[in-house]
C-alpha atoms as a PDB file:
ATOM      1  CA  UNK A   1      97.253  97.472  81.060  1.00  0.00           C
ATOM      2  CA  UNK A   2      95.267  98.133  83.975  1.00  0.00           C
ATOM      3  CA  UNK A   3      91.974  97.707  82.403  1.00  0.00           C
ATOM      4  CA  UNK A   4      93.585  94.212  80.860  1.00  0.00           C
ATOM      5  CA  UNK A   5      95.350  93.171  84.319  1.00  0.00           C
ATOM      6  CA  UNK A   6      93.180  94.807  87.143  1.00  0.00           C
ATOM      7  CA  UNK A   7      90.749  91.515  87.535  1.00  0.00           C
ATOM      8  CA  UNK A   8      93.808  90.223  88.544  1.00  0.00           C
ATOM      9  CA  UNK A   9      95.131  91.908  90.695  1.00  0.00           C
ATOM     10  CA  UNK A  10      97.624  94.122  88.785  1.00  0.00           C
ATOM     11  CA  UNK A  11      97.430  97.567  90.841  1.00  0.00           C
ATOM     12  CA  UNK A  12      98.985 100.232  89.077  1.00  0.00           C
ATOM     13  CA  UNK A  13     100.171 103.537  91.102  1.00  0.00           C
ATOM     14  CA  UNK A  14     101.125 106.716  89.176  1.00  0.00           C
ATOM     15  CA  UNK A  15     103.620 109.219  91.034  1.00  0.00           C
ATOM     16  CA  UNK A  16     103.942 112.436  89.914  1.00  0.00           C
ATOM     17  CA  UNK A  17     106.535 114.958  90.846  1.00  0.00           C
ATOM     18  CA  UNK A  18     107.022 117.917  87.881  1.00  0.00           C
ATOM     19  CA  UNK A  19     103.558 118.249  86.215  1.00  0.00           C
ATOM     20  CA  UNK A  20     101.358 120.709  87.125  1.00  0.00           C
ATOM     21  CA  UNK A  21      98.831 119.666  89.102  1.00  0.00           C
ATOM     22  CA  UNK A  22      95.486 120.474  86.971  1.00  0.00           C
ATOM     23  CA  UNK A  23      96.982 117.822  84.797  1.00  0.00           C
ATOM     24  CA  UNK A  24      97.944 115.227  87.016  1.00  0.00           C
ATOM     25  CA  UNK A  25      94.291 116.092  88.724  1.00  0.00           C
ATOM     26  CA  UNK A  26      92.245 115.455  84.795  1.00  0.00           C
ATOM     27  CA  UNK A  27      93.722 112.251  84.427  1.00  0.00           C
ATOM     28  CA  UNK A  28      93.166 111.115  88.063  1.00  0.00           C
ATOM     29  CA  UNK A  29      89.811 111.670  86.556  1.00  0.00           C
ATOM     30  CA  UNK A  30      90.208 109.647  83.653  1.00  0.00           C
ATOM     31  CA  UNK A  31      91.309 106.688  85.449  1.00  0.00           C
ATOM     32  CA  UNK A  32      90.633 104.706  88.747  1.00  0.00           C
ATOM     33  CA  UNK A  33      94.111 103.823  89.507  1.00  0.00           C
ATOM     34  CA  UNK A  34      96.158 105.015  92.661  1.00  0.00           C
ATOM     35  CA  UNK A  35      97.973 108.433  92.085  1.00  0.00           C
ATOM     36  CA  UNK A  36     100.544 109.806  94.251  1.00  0.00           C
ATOM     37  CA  UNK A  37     101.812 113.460  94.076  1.00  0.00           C
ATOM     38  CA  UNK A  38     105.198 112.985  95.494  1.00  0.00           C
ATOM     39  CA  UNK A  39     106.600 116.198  96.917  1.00  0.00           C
ATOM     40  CA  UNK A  40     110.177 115.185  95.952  1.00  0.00           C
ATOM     41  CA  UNK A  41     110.679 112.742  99.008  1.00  0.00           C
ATOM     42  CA  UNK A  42     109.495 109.441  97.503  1.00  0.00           C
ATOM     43  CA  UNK A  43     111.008 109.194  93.773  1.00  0.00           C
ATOM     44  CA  UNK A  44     114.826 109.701  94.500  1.00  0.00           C
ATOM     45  CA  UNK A  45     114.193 106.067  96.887  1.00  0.00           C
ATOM     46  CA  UNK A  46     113.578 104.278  93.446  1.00  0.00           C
ATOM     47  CA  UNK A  47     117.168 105.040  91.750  1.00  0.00           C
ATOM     48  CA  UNK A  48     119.161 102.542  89.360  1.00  0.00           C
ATOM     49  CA  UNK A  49     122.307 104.115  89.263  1.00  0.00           C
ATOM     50  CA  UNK A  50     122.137 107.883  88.620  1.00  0.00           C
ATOM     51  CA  UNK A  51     118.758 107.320  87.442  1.00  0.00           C
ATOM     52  CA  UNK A  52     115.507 107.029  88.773  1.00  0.00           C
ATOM     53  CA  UNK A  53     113.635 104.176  87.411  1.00  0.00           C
ATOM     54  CA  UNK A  54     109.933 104.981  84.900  1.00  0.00           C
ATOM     55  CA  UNK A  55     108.610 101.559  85.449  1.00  0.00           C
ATOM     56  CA  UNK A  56     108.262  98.839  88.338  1.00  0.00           C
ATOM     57  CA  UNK A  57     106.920  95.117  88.588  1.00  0.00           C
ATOM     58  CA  UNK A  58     106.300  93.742  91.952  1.00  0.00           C
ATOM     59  CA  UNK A  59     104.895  90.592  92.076  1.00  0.00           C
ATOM     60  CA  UNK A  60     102.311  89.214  94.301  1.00  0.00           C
ATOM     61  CA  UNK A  61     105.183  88.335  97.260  1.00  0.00           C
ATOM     62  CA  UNK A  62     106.175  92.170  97.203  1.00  0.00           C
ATOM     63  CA  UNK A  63     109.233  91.545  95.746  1.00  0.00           C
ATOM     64  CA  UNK A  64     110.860  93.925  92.462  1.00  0.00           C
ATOM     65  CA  UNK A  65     110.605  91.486  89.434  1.00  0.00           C
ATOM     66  CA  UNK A  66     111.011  94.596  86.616  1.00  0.00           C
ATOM     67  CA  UNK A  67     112.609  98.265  86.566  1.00  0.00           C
ATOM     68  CA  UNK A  68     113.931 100.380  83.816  1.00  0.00           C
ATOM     69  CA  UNK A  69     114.298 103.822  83.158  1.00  0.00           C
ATOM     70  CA  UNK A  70     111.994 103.842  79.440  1.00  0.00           C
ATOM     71  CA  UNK A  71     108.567 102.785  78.662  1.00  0.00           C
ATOM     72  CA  UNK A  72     108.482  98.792  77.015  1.00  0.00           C
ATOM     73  CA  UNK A  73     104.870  97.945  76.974  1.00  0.00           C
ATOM     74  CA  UNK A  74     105.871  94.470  75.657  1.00  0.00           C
ATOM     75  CA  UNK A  75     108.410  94.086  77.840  1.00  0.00           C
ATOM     76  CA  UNK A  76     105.899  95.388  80.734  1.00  0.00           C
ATOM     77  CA  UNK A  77     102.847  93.061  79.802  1.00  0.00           C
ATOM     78  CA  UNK A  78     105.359  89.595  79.475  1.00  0.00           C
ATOM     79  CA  UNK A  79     106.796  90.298  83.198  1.00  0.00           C
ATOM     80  CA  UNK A  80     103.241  90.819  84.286  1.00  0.00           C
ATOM     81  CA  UNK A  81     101.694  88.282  82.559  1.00  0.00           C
ATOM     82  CA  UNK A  82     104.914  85.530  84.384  1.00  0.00           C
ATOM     83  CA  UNK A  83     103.715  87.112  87.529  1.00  0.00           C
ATOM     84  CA  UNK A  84     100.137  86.380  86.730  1.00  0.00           C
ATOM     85  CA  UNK A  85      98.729  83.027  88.862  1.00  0.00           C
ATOM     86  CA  UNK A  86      98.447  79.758  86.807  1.00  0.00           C
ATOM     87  CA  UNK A  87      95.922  79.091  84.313  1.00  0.00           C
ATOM     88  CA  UNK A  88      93.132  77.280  86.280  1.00  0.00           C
ATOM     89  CA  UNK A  89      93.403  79.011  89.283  1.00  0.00           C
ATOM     90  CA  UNK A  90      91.235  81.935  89.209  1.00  0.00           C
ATOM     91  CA  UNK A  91      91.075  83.670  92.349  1.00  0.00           C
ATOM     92  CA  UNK A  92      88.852  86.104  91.439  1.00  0.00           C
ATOM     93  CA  UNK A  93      86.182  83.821  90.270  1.00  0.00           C
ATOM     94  CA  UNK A  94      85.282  82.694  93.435  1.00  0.00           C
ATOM     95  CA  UNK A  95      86.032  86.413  94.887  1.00  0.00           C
ATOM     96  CA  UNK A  96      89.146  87.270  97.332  1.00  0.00           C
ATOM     97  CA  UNK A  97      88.674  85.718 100.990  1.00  0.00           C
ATOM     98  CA  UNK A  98      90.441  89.281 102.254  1.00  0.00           C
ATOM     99  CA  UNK A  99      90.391  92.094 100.324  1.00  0.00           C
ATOM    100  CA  UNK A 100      91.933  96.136 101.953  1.00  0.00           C
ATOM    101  CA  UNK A 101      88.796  98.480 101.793  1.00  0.00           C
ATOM    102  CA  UNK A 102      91.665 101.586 102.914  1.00  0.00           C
ATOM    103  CA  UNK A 103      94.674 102.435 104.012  1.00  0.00           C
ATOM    104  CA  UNK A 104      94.355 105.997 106.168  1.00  0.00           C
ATOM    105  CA  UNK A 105      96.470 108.277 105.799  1.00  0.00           C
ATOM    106  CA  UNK A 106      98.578 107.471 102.624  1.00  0.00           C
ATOM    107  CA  UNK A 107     101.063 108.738 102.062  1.00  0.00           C
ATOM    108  CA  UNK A 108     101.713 109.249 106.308  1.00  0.00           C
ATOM    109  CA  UNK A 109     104.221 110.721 108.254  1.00  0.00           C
ATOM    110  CA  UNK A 110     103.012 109.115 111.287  1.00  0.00           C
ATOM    111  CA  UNK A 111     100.957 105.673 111.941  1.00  0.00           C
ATOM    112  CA  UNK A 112      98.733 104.151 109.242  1.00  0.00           C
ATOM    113  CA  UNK A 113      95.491 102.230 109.624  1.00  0.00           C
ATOM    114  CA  UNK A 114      94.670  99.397 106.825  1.00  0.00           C
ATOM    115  CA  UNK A 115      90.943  98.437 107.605  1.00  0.00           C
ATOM    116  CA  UNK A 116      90.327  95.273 105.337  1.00  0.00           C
ATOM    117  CA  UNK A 117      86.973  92.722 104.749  1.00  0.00           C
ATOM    118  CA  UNK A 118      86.946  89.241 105.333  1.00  0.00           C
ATOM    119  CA  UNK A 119      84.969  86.338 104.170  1.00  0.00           C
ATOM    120  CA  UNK A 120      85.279  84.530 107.048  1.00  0.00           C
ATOM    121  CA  UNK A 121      86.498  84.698 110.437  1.00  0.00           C
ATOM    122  CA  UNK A 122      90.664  83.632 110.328  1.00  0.00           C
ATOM    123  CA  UNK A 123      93.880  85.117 111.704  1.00  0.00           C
ATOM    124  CA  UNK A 124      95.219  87.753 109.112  1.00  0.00           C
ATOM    125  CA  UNK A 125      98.873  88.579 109.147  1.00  0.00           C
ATOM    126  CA  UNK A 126      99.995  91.914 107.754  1.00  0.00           C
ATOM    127  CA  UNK A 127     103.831  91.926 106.340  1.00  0.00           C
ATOM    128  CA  UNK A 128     105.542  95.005 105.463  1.00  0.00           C
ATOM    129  CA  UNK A 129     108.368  94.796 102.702  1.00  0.00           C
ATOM    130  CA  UNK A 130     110.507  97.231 101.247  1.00  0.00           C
ATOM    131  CA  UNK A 131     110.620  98.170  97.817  1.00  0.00           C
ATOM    132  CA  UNK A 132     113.179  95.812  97.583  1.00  0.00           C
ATOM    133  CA  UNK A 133     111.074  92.943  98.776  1.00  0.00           C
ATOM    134  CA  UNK A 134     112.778  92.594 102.149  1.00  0.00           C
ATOM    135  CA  UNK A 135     110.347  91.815 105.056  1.00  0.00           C
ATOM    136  CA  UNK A 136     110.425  95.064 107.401  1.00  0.00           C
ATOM    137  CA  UNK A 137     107.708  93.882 109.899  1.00  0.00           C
ATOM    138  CA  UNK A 138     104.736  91.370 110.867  1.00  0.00           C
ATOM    139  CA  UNK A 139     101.732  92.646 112.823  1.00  0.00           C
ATOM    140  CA  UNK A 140      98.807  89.927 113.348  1.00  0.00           C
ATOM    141  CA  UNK A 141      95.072  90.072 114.104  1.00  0.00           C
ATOM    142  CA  UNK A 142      91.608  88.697 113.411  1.00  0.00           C
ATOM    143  CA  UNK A 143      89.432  89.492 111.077  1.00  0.00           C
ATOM    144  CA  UNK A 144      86.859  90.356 113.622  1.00  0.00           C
ATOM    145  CA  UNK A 145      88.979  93.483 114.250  1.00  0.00           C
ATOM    146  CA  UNK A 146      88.898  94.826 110.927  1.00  0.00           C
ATOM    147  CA  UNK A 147      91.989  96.404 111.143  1.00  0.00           C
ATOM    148  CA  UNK A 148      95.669  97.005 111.096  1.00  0.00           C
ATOM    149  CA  UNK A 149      97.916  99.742 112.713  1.00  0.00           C
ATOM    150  CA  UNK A 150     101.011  99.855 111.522  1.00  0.00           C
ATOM    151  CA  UNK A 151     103.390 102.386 113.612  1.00  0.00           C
ATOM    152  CA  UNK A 152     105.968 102.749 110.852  1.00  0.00           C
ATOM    153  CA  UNK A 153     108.559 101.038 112.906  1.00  0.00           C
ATOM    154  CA  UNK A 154     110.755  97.821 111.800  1.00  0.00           C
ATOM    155  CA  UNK A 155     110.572  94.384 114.047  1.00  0.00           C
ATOM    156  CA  UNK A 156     113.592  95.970 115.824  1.00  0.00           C
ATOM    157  CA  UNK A 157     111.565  99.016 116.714  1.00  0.00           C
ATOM    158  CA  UNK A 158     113.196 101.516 114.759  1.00  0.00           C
ATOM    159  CA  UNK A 159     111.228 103.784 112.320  1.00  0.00           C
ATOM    160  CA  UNK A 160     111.782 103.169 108.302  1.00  0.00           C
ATOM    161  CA  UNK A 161     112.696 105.454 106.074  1.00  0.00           C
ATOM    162  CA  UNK A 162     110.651 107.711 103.718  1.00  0.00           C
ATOM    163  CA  UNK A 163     109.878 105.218 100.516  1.00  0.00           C
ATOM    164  CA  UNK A 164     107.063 103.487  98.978  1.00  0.00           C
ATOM    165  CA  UNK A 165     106.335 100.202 101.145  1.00  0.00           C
ATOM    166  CA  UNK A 166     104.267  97.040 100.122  1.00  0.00           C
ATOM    167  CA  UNK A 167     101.434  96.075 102.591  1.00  0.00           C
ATOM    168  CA  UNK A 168     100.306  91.951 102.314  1.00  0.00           C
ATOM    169  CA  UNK A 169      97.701  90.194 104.249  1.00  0.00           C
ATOM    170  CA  UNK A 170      98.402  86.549 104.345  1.00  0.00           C
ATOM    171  CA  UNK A 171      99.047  85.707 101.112  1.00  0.00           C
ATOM    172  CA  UNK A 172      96.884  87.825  98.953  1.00  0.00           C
ATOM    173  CA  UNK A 173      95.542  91.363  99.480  1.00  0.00           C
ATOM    174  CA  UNK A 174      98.377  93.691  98.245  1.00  0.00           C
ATOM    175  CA  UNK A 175      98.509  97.203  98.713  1.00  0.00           C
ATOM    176  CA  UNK A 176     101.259 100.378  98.879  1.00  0.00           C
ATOM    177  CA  UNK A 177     102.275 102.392 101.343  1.00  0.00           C
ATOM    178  CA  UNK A 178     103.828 105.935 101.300  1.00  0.00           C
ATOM    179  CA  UNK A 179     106.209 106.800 104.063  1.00  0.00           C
ATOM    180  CA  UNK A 180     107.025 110.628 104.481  1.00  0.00           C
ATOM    181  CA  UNK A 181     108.432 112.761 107.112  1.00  0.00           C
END
């Protein structure tokens, strides 16, 4: 799917907790896609009941379109495919006017820098959601700076939980964020 979707803008993230770690390392390898060994902290966040979710969608706004504990590659491809931008507009043909270049340190436990590249000199906003899509916080700059420090804390000040979170600058450079203590 990634291969199929990742012109687009479909970024996939792996997380492992159980496997051994030679394994999860050989098909980090094998693919260019984000992986995340999660030490037990992160997966119990993404629960449906008493169980933990396989799959996500998140569309373009941050916000949960899919879950479900199973594998539906059908079922995956049609929600990403309604989640895919119109035919005709084909951001990618004329290249992204802000694109992250890193995200350092990820997964943190303590402030994270997300350094991005700009086409042209504009005000960037950085929003922070939840996995749930809510908007945790807004943090501005210009693109002259090349950067973004995030300090972990909400608009109210008070530091998020552990979780994955969903960084957006203005309205189309996605990328995730893991929060550990």
């Amino acid at each position: 799917m990634w291969q199929d979707y990742g012109a687009l803008g479909f970024q996939p993230l792996c997380i492992d907790l159980w496997e051994n770690m030679n394994v999860v390392k050989t098909y980090a390898r094998m693919y260019s896609q984000q992986f995340l060994r999660d030490p037990g902290t992160v997966w119990p966040n993404y629960t449906i009941g008493n169980y933990t979710p396989l799959n996500y969608v998140i569309d373009t706004a941050g916000i949960v379109v899919y879950e479900a504990v199973g594998f539906n590659e059908t079922v995956i491809r049609a929600e990403i495919e309604a989640n895919l931008p119109p035919p005709g507009i084909n951001e990618g043909a004329r290249g992204p006017t802000l694109r992250i270049t890193s995200i350092e340190p990820n997964p943190t436990s303590q402030a994270v820098v997300v350094r991005f590249s700009a086409v042209k000199s504009t005000d960037v906003t950085m929003r922070i959601y939840s996995n749930l899509g809510t908007l945790i916080r807004s943090l501005r700059t210009n693109a002259h700076a090349g950067n973004v420090v995030w300090n972990l804390c909400d608009e109210s000040g008070h530091r998020v939980a552990n979780g994955l979170y969903i960084c957006r600058l203005n309205n189309n450079a996605l990328a995730t964020i893991s929060v550990l203590r």
